[in-house]
N, C-alpha and C. Protein backbone atom coordinates (compact mmCIF):
# COMPACT_ATOMS: atom_id res chain seq x y z
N UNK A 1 20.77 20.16 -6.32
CA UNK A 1 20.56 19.39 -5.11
C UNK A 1 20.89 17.93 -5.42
N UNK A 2 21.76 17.13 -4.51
CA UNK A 2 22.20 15.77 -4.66
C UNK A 2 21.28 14.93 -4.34
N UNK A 3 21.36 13.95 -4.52
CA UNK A 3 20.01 12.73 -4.74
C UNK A 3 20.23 12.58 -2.54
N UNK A 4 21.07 12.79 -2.27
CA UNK A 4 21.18 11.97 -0.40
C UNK A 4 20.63 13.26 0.05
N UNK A 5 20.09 14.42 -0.40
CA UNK A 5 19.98 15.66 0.16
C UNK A 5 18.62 15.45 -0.41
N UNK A 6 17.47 14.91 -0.83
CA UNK A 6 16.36 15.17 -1.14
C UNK A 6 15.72 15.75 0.01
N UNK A 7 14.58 16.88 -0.40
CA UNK A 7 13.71 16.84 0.55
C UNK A 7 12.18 16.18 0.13
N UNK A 8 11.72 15.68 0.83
CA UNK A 8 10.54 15.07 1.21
C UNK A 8 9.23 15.75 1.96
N UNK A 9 8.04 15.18 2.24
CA UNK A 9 7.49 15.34 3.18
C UNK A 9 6.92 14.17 4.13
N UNK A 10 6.53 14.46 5.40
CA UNK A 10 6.00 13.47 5.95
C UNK A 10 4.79 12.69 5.66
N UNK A 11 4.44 11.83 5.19
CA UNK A 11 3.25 11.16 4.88
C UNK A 11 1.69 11.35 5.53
N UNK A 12 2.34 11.31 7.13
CA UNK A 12 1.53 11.79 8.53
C UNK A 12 0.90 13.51 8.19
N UNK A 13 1.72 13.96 8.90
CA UNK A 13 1.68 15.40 8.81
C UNK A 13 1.95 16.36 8.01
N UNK A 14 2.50 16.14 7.02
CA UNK A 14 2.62 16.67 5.68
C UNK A 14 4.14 17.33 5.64
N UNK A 15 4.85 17.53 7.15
CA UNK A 15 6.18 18.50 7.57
C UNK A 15 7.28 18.11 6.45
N UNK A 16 7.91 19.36 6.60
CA UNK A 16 9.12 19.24 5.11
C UNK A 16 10.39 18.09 6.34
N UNK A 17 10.84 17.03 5.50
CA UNK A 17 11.50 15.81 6.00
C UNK A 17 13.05 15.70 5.22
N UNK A 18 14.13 15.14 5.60
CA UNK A 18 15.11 15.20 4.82
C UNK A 18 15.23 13.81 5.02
N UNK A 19 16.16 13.20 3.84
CA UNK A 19 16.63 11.79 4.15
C UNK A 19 17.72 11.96 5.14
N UNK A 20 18.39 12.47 6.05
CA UNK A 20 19.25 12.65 6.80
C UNK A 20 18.54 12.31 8.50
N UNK A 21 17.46 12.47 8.48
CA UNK A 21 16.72 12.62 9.58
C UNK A 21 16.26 11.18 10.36
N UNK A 22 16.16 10.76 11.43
CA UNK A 22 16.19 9.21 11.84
C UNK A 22 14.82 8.72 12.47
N UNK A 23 13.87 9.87 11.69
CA UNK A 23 13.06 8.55 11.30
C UNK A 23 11.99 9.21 9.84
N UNK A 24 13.13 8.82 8.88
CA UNK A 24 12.80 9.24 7.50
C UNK A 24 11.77 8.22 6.89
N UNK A 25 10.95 8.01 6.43
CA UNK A 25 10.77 9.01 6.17
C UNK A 25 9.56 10.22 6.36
N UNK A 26 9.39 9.60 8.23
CA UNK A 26 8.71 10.64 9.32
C UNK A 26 9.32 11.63 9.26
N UNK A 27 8.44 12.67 10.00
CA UNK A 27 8.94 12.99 10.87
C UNK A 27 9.84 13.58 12.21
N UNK A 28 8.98 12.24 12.93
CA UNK A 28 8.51 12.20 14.39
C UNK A 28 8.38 10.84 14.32
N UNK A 29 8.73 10.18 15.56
CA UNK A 29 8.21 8.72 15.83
C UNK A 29 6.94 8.67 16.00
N UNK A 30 6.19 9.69 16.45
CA UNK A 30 4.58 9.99 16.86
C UNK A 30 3.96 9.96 15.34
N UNK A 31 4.51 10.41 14.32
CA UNK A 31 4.20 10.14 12.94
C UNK A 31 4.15 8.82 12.40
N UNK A 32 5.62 8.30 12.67
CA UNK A 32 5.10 6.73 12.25
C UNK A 32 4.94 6.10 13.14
N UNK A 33 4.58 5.92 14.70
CA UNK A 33 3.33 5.51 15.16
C UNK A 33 2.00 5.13 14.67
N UNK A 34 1.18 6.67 13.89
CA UNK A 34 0.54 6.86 14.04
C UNK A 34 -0.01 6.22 12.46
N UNK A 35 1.04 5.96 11.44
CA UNK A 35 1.03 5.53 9.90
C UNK A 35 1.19 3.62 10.43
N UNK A 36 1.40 3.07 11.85
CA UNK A 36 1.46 2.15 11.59
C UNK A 36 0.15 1.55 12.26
N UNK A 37 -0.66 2.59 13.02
CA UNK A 37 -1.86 1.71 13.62
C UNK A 37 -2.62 2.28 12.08
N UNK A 38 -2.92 3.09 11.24
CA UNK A 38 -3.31 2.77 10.49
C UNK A 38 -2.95 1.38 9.32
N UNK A 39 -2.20 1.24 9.29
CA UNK A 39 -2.36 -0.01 8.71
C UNK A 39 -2.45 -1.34 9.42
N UNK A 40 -2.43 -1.44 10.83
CA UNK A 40 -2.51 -2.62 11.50
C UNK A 40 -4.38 -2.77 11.49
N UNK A 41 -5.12 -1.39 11.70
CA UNK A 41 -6.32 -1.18 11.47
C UNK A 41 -7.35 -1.58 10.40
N UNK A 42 -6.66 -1.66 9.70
CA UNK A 42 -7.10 -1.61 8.47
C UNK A 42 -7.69 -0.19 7.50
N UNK A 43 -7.05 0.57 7.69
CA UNK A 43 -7.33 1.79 6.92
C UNK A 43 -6.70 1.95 5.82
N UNK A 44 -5.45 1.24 5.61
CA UNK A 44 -4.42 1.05 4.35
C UNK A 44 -4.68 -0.38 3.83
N UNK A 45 -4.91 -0.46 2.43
CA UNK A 45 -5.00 -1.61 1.95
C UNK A 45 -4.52 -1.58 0.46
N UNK A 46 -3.27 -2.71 0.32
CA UNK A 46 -3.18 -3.10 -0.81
C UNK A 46 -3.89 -4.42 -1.48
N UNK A 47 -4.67 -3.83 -2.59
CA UNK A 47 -5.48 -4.34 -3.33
C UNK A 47 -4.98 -4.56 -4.17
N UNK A 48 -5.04 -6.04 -5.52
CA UNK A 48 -5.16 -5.88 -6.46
C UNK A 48 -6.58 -7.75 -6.87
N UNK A 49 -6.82 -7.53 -8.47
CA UNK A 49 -7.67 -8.73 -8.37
C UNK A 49 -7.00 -10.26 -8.19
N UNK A 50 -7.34 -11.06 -7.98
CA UNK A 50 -7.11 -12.20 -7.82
C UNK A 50 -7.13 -13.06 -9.33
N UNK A 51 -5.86 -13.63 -10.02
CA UNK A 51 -6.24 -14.06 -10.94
C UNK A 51 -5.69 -15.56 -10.87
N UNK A 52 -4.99 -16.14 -10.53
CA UNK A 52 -4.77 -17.48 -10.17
C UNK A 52 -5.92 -18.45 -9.75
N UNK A 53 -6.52 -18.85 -11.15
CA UNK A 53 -7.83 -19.79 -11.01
C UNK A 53 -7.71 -20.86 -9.45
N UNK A 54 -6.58 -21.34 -9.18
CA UNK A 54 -6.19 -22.14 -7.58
C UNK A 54 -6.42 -21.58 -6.57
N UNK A 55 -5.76 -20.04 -6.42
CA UNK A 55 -6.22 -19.34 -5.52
C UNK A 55 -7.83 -19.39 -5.27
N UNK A 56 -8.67 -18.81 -6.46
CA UNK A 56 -9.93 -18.46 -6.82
C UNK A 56 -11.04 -19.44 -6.19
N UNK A 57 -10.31 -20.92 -6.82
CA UNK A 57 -11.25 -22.09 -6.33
C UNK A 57 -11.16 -22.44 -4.88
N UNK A 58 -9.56 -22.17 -3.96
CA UNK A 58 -9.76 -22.17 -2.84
C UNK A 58 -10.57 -20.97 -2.03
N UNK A 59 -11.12 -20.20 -2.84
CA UNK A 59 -11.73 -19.03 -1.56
C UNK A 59 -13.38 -19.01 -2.48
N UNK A 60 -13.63 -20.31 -2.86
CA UNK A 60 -14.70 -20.10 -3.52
C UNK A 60 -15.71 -19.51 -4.69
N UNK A 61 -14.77 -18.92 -5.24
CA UNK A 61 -14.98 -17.37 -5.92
C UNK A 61 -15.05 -18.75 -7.62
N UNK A 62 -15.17 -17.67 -8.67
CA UNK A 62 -15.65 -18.09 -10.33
C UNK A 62 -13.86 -18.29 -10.22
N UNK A 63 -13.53 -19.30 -11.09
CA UNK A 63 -12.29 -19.23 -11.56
C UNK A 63 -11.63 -18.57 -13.24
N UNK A 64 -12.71 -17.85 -13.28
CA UNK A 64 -12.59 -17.01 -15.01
C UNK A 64 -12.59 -15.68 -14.40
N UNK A 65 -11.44 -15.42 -14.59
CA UNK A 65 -11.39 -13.52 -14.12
C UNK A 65 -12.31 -13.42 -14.85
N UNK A 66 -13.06 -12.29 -14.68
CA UNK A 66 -14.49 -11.06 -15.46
C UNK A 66 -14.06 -10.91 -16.59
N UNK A 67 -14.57 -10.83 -17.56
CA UNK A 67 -14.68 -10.44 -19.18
C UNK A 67 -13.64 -11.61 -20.04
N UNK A 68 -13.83 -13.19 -19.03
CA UNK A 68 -13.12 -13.56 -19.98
C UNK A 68 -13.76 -15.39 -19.60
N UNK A 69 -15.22 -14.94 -19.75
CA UNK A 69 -16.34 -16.08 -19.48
C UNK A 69 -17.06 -16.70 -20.79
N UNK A 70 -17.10 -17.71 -21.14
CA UNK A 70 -17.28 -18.46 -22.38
C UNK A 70 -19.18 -18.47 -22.18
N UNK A 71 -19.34 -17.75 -23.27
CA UNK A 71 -21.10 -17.39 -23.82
C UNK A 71 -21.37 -18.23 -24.86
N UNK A 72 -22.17 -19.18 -24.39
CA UNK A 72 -22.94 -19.99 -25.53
C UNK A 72 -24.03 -19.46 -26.66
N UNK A 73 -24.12 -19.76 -27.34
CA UNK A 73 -24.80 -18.91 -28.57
C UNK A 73 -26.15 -19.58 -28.77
C-alpha cells in the first residue's frame, strides 16, 4: 500500500477514512463539526508546564520550576 493510499480512521466516530476523501481526516463534516466545538469548549487541551521564569512572574506563579528550589541547610 502507497503512502497517498493510507487508510485511517475518523477521530469522531472511529469510521475507516482514506486520505483521498474531502474532509480527511473526517469523515463527515458532522464529524469535524463536532471535533471542533469540542475544542472551542474546552474539552481538548494542550498542556505542557510553564518554564520561562518571565512568563511565571507575569501570571504570578514561583519562578523556579519544581525540583529545582534552593534549600538552606
Amino acid at each position: 500500500m502507497s503512502v497517498n493510499n493510507k487508510i485511517l480512521r475518523c477521530p469522531t466516530c472511529r469510521a475507516v477514512v482514506t486520505q483521498k476523501e474531502e474532509n480527511f481526516p473526517f469523515c463527515s463534516d458532522r464529524c469535524r463539526l463536532i471535533d471542533l466545538g469540542k475544542w472551542a469548549s474546552g474539552a481538548y487541551r494542550i498542556s505542557s508546564p510553564i518554564l520561562d521564569p518571565e512568563v511565571l512572574e507575569g501570571l504570578g506563579g514561583d519562578a523556579t520550576p519544581h525540583g529545582e528550589h534552593d534549600e538552606e541547610d
